[in-house]
PDB file of N, CA and C in Angstrom:
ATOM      1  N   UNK A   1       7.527  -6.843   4.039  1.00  0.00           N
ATOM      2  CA  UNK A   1       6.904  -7.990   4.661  1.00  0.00           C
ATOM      3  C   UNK A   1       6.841  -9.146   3.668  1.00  0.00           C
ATOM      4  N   UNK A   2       6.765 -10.448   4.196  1.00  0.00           N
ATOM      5  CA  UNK A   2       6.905 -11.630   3.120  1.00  0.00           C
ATOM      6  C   UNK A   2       5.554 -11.648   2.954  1.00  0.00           C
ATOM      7  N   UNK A   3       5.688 -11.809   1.809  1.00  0.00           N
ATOM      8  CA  UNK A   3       3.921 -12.428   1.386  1.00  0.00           C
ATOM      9  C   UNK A   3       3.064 -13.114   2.039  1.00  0.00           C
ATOM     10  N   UNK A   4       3.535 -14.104   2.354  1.00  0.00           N
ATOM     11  CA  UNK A   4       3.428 -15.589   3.127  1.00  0.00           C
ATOM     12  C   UNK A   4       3.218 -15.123   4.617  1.00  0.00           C
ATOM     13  N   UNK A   5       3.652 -14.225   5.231  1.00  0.00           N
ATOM     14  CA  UNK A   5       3.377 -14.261   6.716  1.00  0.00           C
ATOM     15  C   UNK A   5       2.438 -12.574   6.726  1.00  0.00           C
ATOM     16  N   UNK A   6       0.730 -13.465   7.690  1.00  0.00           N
ATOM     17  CA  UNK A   6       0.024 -12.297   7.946  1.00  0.00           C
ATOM     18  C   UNK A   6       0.578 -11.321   8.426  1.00  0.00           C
ATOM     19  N   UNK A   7      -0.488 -10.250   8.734  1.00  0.00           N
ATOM     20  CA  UNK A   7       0.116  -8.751   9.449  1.00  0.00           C
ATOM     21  C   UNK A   7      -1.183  -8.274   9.667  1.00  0.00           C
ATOM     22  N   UNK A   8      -1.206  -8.020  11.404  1.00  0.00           N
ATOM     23  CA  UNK A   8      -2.485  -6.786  11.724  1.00  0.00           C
ATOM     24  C   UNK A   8      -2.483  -5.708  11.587  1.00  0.00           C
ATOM     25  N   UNK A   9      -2.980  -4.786  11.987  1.00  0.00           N
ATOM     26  CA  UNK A   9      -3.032  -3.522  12.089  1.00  0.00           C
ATOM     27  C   UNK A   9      -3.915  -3.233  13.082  1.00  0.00           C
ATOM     28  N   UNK A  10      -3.675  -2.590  14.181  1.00  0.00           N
ATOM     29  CA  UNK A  10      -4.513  -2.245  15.402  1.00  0.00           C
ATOM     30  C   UNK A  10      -4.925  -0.506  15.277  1.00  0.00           C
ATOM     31  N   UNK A  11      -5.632  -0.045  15.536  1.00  0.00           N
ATOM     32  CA  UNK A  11      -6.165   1.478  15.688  1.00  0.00           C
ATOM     33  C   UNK A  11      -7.050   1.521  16.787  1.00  0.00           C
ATOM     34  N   UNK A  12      -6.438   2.359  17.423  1.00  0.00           N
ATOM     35  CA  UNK A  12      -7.449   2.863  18.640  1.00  0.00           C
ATOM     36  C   UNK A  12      -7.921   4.256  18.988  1.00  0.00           C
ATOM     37  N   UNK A  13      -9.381   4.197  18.697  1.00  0.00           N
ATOM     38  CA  UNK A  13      -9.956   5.722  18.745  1.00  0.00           C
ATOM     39  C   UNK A  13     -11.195   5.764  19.490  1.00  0.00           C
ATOM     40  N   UNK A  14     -11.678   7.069  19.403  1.00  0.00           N
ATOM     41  CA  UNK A  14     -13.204   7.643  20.306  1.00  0.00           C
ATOM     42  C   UNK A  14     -13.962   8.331  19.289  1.00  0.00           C
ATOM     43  N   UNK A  15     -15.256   7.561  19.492  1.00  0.00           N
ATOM     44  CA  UNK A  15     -16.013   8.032  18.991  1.00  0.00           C
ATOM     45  C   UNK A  15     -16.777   9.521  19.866  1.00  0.00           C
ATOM     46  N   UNK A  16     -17.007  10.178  19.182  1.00  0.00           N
ATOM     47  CA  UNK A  16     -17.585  11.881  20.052  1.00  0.00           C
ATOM     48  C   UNK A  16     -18.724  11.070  20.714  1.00  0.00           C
ATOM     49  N   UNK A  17     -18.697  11.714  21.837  1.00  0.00           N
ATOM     50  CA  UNK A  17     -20.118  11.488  22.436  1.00  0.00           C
ATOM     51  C   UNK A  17     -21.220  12.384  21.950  1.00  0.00           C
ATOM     52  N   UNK A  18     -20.931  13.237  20.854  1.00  0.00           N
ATOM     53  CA  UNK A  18     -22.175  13.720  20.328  1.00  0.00           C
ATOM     54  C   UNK A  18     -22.597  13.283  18.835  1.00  0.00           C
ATOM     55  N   UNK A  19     -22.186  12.214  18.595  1.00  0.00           N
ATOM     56  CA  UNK A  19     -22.406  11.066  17.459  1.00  0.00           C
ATOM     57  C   UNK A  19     -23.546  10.131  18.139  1.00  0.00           C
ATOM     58  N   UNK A  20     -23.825  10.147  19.361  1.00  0.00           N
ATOM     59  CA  UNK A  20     -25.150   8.834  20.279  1.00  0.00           C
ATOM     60  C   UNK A  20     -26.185   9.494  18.999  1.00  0.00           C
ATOM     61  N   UNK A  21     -26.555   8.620  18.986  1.00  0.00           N
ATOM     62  CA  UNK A  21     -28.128   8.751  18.003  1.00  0.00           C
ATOM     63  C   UNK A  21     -27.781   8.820  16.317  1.00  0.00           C
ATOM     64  N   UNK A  22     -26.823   8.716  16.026  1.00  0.00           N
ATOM     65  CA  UNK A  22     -26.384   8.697  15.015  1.00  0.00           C
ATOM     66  C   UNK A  22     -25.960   7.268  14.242  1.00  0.00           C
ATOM     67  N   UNK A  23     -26.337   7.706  12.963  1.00  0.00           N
ATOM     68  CA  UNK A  23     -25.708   5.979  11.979  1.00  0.00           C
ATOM     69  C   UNK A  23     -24.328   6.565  12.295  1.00  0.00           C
ATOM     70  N   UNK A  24     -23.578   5.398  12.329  1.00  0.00           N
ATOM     71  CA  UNK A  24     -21.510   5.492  12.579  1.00  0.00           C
ATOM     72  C   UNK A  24     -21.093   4.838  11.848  1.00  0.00           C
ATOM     73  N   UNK A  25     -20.146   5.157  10.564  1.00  0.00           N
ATOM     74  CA  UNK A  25     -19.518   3.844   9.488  1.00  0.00           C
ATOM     75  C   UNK A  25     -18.040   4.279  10.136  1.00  0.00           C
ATOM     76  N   UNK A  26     -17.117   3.084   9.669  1.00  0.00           N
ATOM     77  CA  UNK A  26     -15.958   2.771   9.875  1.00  0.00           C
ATOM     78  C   UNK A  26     -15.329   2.608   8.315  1.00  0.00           C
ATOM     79  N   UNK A  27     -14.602   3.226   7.631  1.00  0.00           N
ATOM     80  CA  UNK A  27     -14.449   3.419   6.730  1.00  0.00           C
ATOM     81  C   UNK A  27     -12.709   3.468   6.261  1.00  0.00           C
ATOM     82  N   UNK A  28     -12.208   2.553   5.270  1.00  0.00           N
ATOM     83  CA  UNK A  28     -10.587   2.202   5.347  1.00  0.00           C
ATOM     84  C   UNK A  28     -10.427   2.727   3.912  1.00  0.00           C
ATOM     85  N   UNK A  29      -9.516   3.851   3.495  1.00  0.00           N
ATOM     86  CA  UNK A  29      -9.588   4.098   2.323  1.00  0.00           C
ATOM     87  C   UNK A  29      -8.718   2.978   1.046  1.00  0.00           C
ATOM     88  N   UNK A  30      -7.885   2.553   1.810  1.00  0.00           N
ATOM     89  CA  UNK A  30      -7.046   1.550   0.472  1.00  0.00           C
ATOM     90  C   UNK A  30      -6.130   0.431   1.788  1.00  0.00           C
ATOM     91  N   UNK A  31      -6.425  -0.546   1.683  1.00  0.00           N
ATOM     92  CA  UNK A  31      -6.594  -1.744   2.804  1.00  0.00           C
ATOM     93  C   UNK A  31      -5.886  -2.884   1.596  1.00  0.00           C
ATOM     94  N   UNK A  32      -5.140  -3.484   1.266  1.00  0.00           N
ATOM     95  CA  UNK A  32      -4.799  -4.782   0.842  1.00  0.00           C
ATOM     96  C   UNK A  32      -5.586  -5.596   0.744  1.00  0.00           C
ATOM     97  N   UNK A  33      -5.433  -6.540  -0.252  1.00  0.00           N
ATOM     98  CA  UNK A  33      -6.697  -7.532  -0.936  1.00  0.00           C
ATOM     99  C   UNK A  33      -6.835  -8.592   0.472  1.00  0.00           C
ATOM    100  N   UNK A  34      -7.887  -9.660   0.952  1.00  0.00           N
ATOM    101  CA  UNK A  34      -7.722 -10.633   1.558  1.00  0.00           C
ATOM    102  C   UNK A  34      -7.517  -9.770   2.784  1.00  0.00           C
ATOM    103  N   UNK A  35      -8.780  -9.165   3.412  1.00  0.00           N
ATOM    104  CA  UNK A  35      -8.069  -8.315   4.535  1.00  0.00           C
ATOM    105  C   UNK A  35      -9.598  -8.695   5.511  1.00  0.00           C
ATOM    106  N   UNK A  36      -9.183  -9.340   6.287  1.00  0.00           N
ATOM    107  CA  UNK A  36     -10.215  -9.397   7.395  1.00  0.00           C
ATOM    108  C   UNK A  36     -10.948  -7.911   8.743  1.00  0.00           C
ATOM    109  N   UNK A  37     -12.177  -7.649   8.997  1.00  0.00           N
ATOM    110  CA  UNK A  37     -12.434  -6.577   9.804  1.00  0.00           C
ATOM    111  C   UNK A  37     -12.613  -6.845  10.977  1.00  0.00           C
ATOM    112  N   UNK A  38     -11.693  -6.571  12.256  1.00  0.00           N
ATOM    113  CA  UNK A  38     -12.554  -6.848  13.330  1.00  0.00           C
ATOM    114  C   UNK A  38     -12.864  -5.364  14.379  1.00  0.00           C
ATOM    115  N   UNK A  39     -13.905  -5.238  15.204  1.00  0.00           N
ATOM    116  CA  UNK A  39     -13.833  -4.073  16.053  1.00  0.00           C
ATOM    117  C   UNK A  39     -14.003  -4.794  17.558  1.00  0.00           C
ATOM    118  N   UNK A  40     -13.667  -4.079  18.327  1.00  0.00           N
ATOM    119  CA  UNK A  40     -13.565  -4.812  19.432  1.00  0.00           C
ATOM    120  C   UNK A  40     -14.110  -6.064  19.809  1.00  0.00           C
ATOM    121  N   UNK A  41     -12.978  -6.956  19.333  1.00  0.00           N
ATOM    122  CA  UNK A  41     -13.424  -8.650  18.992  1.00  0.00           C
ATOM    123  C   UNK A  41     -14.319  -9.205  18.513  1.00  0.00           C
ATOM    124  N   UNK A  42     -15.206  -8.050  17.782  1.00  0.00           N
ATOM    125  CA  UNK A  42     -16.381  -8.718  16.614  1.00  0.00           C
ATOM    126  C   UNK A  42     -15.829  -8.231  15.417  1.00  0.00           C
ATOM    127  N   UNK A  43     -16.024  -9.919  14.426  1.00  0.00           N
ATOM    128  CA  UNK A  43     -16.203  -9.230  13.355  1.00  0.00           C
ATOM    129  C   UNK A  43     -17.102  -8.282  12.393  1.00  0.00           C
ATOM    130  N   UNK A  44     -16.454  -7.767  11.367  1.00  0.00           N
ATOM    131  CA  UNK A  44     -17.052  -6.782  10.952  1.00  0.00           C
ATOM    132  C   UNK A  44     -17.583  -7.259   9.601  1.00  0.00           C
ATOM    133  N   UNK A  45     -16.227  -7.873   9.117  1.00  0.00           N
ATOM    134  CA  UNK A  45     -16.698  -8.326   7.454  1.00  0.00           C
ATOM    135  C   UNK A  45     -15.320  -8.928   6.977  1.00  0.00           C
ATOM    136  N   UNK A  46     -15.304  -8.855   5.503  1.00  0.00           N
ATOM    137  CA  UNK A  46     -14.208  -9.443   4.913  1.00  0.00           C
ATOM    138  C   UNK A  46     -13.884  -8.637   3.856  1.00  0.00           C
ATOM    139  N   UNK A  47     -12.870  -8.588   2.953  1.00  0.00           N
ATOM    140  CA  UNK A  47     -12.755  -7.528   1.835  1.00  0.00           C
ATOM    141  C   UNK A  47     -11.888  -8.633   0.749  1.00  0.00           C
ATOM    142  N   UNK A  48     -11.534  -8.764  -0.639  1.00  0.00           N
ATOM    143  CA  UNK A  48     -11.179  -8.923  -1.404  1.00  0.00           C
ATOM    144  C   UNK A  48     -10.320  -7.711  -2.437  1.00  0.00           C
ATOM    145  N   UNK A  49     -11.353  -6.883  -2.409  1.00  0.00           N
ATOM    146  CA  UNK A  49     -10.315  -5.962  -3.324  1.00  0.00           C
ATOM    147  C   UNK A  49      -9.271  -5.243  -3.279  1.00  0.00           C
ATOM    148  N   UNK A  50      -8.610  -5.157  -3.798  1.00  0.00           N
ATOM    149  CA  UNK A  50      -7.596  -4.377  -4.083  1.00  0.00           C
ATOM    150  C   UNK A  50      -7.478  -3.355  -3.977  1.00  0.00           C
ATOM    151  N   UNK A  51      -6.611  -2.487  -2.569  1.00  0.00           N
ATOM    152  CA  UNK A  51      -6.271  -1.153  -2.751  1.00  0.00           C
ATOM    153  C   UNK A  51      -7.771   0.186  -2.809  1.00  0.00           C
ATOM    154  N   UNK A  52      -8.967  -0.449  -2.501  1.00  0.00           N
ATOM    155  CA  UNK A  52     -10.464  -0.017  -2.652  1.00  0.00           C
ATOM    156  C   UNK A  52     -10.940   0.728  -1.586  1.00  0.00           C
ATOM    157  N   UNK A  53     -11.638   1.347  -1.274  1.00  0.00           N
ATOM    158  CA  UNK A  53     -12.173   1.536  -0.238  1.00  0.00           C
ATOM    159  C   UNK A  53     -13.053   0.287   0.351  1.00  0.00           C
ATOM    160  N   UNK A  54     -13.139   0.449   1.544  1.00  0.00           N
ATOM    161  CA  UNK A  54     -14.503  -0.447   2.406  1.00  0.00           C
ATOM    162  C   UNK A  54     -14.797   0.125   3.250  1.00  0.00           C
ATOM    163  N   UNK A  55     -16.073   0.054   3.306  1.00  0.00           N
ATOM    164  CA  UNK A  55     -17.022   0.724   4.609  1.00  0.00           C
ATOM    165  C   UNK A  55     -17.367  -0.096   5.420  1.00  0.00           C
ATOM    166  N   UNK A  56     -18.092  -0.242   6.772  1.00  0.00           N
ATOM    167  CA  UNK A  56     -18.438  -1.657   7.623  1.00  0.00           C
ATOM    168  C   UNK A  56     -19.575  -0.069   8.372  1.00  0.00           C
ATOM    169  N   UNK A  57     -20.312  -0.161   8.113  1.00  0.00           N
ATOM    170  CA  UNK A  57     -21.712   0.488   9.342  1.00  0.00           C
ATOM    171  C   UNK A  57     -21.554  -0.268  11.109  1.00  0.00           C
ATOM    172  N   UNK A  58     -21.034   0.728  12.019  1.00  0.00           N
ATOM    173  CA  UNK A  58     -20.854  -0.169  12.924  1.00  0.00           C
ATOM    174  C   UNK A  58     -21.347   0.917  13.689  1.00  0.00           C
ATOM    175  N   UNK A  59     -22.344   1.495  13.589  1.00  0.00           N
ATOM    176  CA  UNK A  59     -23.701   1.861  14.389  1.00  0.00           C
ATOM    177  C   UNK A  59     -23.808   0.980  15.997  1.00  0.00           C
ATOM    178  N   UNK A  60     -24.365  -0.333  15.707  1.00  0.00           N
ATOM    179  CA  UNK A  60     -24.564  -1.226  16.693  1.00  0.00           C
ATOM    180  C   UNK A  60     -23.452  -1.431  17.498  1.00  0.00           C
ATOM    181  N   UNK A  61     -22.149  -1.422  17.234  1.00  0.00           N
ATOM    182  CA  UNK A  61     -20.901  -2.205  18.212  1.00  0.00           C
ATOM    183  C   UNK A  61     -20.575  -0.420  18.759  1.00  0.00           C
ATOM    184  N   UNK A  62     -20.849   0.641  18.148  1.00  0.00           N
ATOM    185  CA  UNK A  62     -20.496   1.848  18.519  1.00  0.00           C
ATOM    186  C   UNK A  62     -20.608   2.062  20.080  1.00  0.00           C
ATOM    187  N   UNK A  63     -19.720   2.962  20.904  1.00  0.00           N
ATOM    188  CA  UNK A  63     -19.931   3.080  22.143  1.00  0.00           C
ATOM    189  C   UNK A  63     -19.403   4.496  22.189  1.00  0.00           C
ATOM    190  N   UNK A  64     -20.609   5.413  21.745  1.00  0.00           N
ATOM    191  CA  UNK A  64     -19.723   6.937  21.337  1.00  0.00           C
ATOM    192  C   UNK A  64     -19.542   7.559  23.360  1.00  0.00           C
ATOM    193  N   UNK A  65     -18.221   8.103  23.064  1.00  0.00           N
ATOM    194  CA  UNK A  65     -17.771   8.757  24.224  1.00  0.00           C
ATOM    195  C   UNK A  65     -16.505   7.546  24.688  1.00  0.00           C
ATOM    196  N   UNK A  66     -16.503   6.826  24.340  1.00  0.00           N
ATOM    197  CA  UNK A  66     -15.558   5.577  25.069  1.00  0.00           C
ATOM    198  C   UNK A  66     -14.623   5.072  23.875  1.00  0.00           C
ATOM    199  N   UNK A  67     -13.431   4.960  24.151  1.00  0.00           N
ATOM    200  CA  UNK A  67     -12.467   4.251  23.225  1.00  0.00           C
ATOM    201  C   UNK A  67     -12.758   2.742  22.789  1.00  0.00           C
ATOM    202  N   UNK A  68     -12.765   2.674  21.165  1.00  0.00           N
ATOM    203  CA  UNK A  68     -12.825   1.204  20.717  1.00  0.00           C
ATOM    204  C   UNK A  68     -11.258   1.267  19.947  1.00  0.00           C
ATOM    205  N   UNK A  69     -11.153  -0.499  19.708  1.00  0.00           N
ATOM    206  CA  UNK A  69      -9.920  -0.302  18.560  1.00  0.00           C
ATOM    207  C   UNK A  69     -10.862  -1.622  17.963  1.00  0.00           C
ATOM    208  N   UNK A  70     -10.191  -1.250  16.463  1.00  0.00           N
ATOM    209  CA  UNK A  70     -10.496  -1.921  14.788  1.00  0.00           C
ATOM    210  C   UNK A  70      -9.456  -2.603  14.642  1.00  0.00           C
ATOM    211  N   UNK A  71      -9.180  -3.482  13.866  1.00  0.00           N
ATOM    212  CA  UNK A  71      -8.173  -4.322  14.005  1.00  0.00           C
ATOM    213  C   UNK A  71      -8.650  -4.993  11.968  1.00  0.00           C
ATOM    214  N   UNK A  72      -7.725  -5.121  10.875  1.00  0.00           N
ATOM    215  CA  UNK A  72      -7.799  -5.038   9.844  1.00  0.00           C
ATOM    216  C   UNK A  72      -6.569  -5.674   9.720  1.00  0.00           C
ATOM    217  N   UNK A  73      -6.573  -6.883   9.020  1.00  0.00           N
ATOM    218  CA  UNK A  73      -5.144  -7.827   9.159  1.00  0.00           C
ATOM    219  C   UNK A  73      -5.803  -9.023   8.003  1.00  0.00           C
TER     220      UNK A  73
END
């Protein structure tokens, strides 16, 4: 990929429906520097580092039993 031109990344998954009542993190083990978070059209956060992990707690946007997608670009 050229440097110069972005790139998303879409993922689409389910959370268990026996996660309801539970804290839920979203968690990217090595993500590219300058990497924006979104989950189903909210953002999540922003990242800078390099190749790092990031976590985003997404408890609140969670809809366990029903498919969301994350989107990291």
């Amino acid at each position: 990929m050229p440097q110069n031109q972005p790139v998303a990344v879409a993922k689409e998954f389910a959370i268990p429906q026996e996660w309801a009542g539970s804290r839920i993190f979203l968690r990217f083990d090595a993500i590219h520097a300058g990497t924006h978070y979104w989950l189903n059209g909210h953002e999540l956060g922003y990242s800078e580092n390099l190749f790092t992990p990031v976590e985003w707690e997404i408890t609140d946007a969670a809809r366990p039993g029903r498919r969301i997608v994350s989107i990291s670009g």
